[in-house]
PDB file of N, CA and C in Angstrom:
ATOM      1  N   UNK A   1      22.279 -11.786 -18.728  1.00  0.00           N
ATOM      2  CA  UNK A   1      22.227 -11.448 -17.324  1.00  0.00           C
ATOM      3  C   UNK A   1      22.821 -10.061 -17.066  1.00  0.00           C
ATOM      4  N   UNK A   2      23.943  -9.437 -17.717  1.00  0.00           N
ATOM      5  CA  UNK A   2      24.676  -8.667 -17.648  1.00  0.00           C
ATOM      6  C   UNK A   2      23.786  -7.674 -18.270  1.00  0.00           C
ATOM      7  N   UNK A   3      23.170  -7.770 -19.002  1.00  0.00           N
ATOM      8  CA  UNK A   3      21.853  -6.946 -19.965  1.00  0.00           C
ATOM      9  C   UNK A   3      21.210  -6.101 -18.577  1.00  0.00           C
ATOM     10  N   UNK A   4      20.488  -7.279 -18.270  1.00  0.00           N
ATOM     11  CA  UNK A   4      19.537  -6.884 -16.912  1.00  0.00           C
ATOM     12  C   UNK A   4      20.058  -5.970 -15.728  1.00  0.00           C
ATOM     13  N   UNK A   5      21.421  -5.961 -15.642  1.00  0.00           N
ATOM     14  CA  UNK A   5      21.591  -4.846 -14.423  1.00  0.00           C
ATOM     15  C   UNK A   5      21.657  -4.135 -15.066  1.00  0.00           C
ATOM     16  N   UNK A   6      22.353  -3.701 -16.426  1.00  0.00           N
ATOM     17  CA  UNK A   6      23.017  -2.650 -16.833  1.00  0.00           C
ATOM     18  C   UNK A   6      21.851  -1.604 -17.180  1.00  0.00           C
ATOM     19  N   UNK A   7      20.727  -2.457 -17.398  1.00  0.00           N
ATOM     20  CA  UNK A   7      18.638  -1.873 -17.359  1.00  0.00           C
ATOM     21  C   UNK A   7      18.415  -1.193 -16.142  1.00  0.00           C
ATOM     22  N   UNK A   8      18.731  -1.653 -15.163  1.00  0.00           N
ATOM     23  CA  UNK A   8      18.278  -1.654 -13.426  1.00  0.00           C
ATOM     24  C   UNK A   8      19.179  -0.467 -13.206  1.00  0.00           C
ATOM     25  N   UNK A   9      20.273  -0.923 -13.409  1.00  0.00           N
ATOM     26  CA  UNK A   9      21.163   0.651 -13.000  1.00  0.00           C
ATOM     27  C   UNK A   9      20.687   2.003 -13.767  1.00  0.00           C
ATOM     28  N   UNK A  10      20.475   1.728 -15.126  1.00  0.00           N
ATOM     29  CA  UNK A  10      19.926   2.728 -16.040  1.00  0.00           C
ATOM     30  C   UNK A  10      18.329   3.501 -15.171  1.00  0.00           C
ATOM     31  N   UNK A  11      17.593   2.712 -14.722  1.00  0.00           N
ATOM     32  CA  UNK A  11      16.542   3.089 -14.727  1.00  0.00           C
ATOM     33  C   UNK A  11      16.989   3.519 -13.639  1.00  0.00           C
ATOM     34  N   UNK A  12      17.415   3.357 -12.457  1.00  0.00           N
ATOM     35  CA  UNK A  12      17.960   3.540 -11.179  1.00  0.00           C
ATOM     36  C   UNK A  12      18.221   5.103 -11.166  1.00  0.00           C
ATOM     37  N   UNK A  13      19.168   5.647 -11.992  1.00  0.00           N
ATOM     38  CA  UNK A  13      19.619   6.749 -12.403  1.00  0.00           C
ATOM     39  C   UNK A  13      18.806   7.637 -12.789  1.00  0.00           C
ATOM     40  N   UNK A  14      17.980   7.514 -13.976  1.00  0.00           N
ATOM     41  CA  UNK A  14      16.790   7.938 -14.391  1.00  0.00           C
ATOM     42  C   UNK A  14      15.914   8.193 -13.079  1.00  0.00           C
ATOM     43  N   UNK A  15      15.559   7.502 -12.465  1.00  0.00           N
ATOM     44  CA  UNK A  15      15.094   8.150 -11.357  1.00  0.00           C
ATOM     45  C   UNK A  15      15.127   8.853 -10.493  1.00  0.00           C
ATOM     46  N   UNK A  16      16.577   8.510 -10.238  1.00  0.00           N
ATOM     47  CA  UNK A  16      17.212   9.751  -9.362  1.00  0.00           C
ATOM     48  C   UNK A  16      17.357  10.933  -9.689  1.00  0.00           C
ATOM     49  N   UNK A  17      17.073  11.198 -10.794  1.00  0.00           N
ATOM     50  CA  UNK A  17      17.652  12.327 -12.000  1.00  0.00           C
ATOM     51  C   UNK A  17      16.041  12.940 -11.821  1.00  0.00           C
ATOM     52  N   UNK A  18      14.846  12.340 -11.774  1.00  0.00           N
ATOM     53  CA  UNK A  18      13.665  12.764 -12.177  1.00  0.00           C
ATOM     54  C   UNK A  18      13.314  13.466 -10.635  1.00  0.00           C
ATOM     55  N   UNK A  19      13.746  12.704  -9.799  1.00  0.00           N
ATOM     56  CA  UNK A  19      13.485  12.838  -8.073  1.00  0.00           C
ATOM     57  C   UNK A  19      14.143  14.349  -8.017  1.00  0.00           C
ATOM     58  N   UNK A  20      15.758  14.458  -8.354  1.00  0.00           N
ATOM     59  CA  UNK A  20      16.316  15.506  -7.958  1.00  0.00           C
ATOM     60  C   UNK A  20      15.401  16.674  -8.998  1.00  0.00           C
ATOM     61  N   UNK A  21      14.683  16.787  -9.598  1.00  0.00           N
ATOM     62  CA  UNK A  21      14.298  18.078 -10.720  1.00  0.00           C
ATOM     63  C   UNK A  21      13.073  18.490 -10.017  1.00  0.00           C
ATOM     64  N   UNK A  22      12.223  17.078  -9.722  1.00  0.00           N
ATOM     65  CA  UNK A  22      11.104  18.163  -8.566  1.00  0.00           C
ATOM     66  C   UNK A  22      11.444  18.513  -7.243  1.00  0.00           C
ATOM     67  N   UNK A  23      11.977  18.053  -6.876  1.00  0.00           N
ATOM     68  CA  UNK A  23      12.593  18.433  -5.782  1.00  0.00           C
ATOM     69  C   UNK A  23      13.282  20.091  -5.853  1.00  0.00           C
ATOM     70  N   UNK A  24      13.883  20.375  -6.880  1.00  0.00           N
ATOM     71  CA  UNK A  24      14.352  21.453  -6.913  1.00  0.00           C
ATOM     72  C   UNK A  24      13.699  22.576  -7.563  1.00  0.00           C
ATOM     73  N   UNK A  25      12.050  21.792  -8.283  1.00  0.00           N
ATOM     74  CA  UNK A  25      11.193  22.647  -8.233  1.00  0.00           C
ATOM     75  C   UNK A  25       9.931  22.810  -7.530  1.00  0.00           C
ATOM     76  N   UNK A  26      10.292  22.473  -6.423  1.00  0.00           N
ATOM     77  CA  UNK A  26       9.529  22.776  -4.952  1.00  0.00           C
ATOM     78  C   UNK A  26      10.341  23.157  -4.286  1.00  0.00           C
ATOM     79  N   UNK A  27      11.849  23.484  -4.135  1.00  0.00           N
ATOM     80  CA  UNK A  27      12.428  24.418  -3.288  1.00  0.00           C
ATOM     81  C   UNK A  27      12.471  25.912  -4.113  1.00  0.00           C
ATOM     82  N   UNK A  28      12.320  25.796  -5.495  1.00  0.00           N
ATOM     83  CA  UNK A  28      12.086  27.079  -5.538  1.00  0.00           C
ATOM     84  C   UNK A  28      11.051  27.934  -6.108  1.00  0.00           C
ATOM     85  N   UNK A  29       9.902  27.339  -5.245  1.00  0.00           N
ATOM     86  CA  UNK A  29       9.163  27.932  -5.593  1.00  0.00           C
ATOM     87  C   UNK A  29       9.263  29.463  -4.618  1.00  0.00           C
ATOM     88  N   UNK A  30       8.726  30.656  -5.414  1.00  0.00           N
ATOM     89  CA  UNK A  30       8.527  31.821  -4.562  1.00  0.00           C
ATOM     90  C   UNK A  30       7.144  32.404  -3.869  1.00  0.00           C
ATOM     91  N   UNK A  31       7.164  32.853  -2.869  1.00  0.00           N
ATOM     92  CA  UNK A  31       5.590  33.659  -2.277  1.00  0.00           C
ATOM     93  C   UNK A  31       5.631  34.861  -3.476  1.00  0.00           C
ATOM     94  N   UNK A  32       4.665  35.554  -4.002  1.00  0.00           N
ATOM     95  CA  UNK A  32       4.025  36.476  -4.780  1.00  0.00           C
ATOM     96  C   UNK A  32       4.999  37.088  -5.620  1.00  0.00           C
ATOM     97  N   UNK A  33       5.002  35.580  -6.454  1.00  0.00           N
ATOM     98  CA  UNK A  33       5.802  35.605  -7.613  1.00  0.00           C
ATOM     99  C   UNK A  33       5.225  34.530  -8.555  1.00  0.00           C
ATOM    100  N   UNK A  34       5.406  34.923  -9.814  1.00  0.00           N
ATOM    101  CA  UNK A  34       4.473  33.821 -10.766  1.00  0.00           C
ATOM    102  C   UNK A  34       6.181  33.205 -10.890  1.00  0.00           C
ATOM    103  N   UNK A  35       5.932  31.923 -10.669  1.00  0.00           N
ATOM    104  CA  UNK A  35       7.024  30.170 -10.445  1.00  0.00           C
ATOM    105  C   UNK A  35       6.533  29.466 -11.901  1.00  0.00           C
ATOM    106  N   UNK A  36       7.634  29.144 -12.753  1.00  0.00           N
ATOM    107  CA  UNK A  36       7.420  28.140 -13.563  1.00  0.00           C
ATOM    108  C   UNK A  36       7.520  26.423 -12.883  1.00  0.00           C
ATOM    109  N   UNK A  37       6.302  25.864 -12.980  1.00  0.00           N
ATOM    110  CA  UNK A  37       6.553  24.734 -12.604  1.00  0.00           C
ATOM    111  C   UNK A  37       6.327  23.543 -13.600  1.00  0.00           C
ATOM    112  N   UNK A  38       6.573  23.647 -14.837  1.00  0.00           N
ATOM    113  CA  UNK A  38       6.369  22.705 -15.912  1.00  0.00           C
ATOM    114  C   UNK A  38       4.990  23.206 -16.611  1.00  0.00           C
ATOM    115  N   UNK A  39       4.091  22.050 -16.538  1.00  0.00           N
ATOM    116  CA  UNK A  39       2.572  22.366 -17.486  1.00  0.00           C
ATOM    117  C   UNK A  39       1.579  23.314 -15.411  1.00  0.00           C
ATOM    118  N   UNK A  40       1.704  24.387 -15.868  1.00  0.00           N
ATOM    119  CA  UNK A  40       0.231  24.859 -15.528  1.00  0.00           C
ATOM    120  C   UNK A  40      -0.696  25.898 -16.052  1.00  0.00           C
ATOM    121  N   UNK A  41      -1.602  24.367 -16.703  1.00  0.00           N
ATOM    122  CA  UNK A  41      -2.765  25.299 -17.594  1.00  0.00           C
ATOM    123  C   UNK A  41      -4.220  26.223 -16.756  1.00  0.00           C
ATOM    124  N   UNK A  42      -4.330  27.131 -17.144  1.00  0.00           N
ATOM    125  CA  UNK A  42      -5.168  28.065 -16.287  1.00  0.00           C
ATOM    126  C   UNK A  42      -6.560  27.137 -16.239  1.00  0.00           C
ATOM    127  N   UNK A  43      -6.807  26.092 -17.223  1.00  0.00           N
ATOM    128  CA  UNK A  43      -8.085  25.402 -17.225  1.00  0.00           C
ATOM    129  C   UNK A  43      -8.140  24.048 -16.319  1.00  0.00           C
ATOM    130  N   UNK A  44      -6.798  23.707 -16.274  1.00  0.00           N
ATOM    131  CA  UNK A  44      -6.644  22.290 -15.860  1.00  0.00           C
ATOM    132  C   UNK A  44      -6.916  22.527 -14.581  1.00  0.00           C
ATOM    133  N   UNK A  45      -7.795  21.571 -13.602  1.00  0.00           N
ATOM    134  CA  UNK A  45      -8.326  21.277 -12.161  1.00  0.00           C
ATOM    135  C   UNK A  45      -6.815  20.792 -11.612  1.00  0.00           C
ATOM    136  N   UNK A  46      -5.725  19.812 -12.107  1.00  0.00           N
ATOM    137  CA  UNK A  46      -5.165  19.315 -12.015  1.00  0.00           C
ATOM    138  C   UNK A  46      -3.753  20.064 -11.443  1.00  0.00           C
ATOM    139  N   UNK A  47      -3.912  20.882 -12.495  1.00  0.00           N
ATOM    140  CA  UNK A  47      -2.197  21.805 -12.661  1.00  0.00           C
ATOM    141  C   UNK A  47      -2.757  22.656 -11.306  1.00  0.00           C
ATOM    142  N   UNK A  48      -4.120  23.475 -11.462  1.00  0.00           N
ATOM    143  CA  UNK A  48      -4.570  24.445 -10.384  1.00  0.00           C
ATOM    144  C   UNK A  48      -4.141  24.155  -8.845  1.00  0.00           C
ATOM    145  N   UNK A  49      -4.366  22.644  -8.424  1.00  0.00           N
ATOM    146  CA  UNK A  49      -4.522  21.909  -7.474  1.00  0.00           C
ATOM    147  C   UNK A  49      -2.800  22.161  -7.288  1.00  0.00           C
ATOM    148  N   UNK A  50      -2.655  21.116  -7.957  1.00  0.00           N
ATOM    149  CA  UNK A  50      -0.871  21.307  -7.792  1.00  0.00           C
ATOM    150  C   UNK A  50       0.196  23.073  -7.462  1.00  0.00           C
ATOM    151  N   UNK A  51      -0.571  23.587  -8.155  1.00  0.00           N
ATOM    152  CA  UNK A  51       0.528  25.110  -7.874  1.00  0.00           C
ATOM    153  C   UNK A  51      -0.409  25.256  -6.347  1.00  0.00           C
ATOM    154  N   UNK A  52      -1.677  25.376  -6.251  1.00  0.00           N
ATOM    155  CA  UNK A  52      -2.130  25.697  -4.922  1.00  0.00           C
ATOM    156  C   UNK A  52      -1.221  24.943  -3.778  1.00  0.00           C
ATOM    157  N   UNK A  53      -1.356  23.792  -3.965  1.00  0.00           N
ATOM    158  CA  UNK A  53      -0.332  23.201  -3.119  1.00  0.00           C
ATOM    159  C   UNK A  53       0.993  23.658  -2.953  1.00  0.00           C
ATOM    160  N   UNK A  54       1.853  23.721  -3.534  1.00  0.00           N
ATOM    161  CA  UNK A  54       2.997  24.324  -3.881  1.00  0.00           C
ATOM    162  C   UNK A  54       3.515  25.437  -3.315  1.00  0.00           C
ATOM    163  N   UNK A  55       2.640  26.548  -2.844  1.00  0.00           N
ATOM    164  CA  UNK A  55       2.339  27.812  -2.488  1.00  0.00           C
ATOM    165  C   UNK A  55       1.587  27.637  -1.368  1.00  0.00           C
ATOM    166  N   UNK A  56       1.311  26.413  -0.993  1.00  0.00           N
ATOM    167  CA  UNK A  56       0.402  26.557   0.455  1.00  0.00           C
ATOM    168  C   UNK A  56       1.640  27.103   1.589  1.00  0.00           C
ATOM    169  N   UNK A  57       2.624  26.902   1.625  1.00  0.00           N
ATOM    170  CA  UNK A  57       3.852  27.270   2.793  1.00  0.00           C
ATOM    171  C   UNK A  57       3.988  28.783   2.795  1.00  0.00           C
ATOM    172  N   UNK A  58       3.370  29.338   1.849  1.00  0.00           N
ATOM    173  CA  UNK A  58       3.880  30.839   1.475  1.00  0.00           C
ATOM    174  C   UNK A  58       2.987  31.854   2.884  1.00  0.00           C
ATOM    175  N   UNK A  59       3.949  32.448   3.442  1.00  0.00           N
ATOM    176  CA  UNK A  59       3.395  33.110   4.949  1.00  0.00           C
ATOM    177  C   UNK A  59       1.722  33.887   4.585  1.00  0.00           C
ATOM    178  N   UNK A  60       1.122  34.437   3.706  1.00  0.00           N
ATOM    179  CA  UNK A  60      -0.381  34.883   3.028  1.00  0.00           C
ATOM    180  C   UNK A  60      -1.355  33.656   3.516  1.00  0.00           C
ATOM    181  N   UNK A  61      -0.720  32.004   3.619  1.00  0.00           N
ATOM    182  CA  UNK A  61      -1.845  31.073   3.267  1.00  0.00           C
ATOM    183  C   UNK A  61      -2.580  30.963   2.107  1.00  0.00           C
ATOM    184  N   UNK A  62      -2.907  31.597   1.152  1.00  0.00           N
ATOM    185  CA  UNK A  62      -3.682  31.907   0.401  1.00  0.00           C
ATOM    186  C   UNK A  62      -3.317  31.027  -0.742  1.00  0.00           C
ATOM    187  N   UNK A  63      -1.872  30.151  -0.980  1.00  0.00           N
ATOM    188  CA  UNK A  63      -2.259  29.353  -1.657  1.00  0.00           C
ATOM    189  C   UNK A  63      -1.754  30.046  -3.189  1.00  0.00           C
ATOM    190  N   UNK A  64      -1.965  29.575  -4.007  1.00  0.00           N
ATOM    191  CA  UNK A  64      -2.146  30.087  -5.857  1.00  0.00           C
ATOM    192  C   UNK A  64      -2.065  29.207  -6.938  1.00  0.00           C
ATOM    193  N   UNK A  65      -2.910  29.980  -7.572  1.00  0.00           N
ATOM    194  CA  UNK A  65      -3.038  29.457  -9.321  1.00  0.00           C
ATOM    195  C   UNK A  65      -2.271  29.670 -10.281  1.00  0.00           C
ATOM    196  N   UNK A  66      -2.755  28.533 -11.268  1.00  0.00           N
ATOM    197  CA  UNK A  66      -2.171  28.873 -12.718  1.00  0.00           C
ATOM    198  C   UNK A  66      -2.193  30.439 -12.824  1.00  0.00           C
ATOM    199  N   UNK A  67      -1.664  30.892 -13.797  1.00  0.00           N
ATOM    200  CA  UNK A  67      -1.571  31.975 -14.561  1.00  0.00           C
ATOM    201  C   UNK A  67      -1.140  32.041 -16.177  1.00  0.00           C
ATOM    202  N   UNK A  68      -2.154  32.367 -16.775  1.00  0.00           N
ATOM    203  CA  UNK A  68      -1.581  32.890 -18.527  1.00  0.00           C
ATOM    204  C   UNK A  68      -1.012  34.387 -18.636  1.00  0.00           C
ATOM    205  N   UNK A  69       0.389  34.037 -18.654  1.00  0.00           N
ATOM    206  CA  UNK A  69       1.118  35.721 -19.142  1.00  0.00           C
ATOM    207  C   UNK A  69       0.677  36.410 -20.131  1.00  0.00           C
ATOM    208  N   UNK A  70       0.779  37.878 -20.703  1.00  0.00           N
ATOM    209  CA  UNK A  70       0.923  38.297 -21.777  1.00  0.00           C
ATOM    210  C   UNK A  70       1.437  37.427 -23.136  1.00  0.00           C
ATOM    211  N   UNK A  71       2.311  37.158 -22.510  1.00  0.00           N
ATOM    212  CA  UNK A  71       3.568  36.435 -23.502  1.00  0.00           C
ATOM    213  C   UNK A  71       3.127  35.400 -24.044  1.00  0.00           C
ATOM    214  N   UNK A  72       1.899  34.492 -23.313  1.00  0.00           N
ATOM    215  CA  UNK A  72       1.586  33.107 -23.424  1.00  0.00           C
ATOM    216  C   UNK A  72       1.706  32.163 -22.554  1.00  0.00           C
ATOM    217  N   UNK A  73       2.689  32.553 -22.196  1.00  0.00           N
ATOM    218  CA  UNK A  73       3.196  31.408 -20.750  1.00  0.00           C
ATOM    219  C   UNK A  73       2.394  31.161 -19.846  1.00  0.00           C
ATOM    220  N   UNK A  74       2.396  29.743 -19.435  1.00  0.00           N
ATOM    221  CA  UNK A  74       2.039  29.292 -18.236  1.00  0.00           C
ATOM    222  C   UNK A  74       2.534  29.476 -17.161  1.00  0.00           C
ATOM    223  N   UNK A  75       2.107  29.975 -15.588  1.00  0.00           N
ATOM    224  CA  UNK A  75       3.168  30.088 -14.878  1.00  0.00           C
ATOM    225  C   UNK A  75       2.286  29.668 -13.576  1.00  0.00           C
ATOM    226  N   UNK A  76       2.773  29.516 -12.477  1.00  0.00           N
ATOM    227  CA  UNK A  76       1.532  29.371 -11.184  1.00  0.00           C
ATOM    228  C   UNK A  76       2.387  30.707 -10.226  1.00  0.00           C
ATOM    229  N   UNK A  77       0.985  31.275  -9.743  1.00  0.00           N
ATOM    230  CA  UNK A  77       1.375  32.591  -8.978  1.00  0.00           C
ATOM    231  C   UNK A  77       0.911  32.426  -8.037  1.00  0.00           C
ATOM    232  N   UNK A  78       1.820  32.547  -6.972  1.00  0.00           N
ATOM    233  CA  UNK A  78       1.575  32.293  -5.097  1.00  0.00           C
ATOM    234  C   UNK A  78       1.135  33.520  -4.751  1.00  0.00           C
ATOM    235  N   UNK A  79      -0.110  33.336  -4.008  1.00  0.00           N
ATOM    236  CA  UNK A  79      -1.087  34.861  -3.996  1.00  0.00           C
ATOM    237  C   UNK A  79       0.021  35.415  -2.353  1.00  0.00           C
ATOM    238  N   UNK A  80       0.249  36.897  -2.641  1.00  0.00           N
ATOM    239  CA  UNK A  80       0.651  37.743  -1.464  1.00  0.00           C
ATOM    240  C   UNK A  80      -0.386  37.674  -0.588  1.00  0.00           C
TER     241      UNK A  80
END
């Protein structure tokens, strides 16, 4: 029995832990600035959708995409 909360609290935590990380990567995202936001692949419909969203608050409207750096990196860039 004692098993079972000590699971519940665990996962409890874990969540809260997962809640507070996007959360703090949607407050910082920037307007016309390429934002790391985890996976955004320049091909994926998915990741695209998501940084567009992300960047919809940015005063342009315009929204933004993935981006592939020089470097390699993935990044999503909130259009100016």
């Amino acid at each position: 029995m004692a098993g079972g909360k000590v699971t519940s609290i665990a996962f409890l935590i874990m969540f809260i832990v997962v809640c507070s990380d996007i959360s703090s990567t949607v407050n910082a995202i920037q307007c016309c600035h390429d934002n790391s936001i985890g996976s955004c692949l320049t091909g994926s419909a998915n990741d695209n959708d998501r940084c567009n969203s992300l960047c919809a608050n940015c005063p342009s409207g315009k929204g933004g995409a993935c981006k592939l750096l020089k470097s390699g990196k993935h990044v999503c860039h909130c259009a100016c």
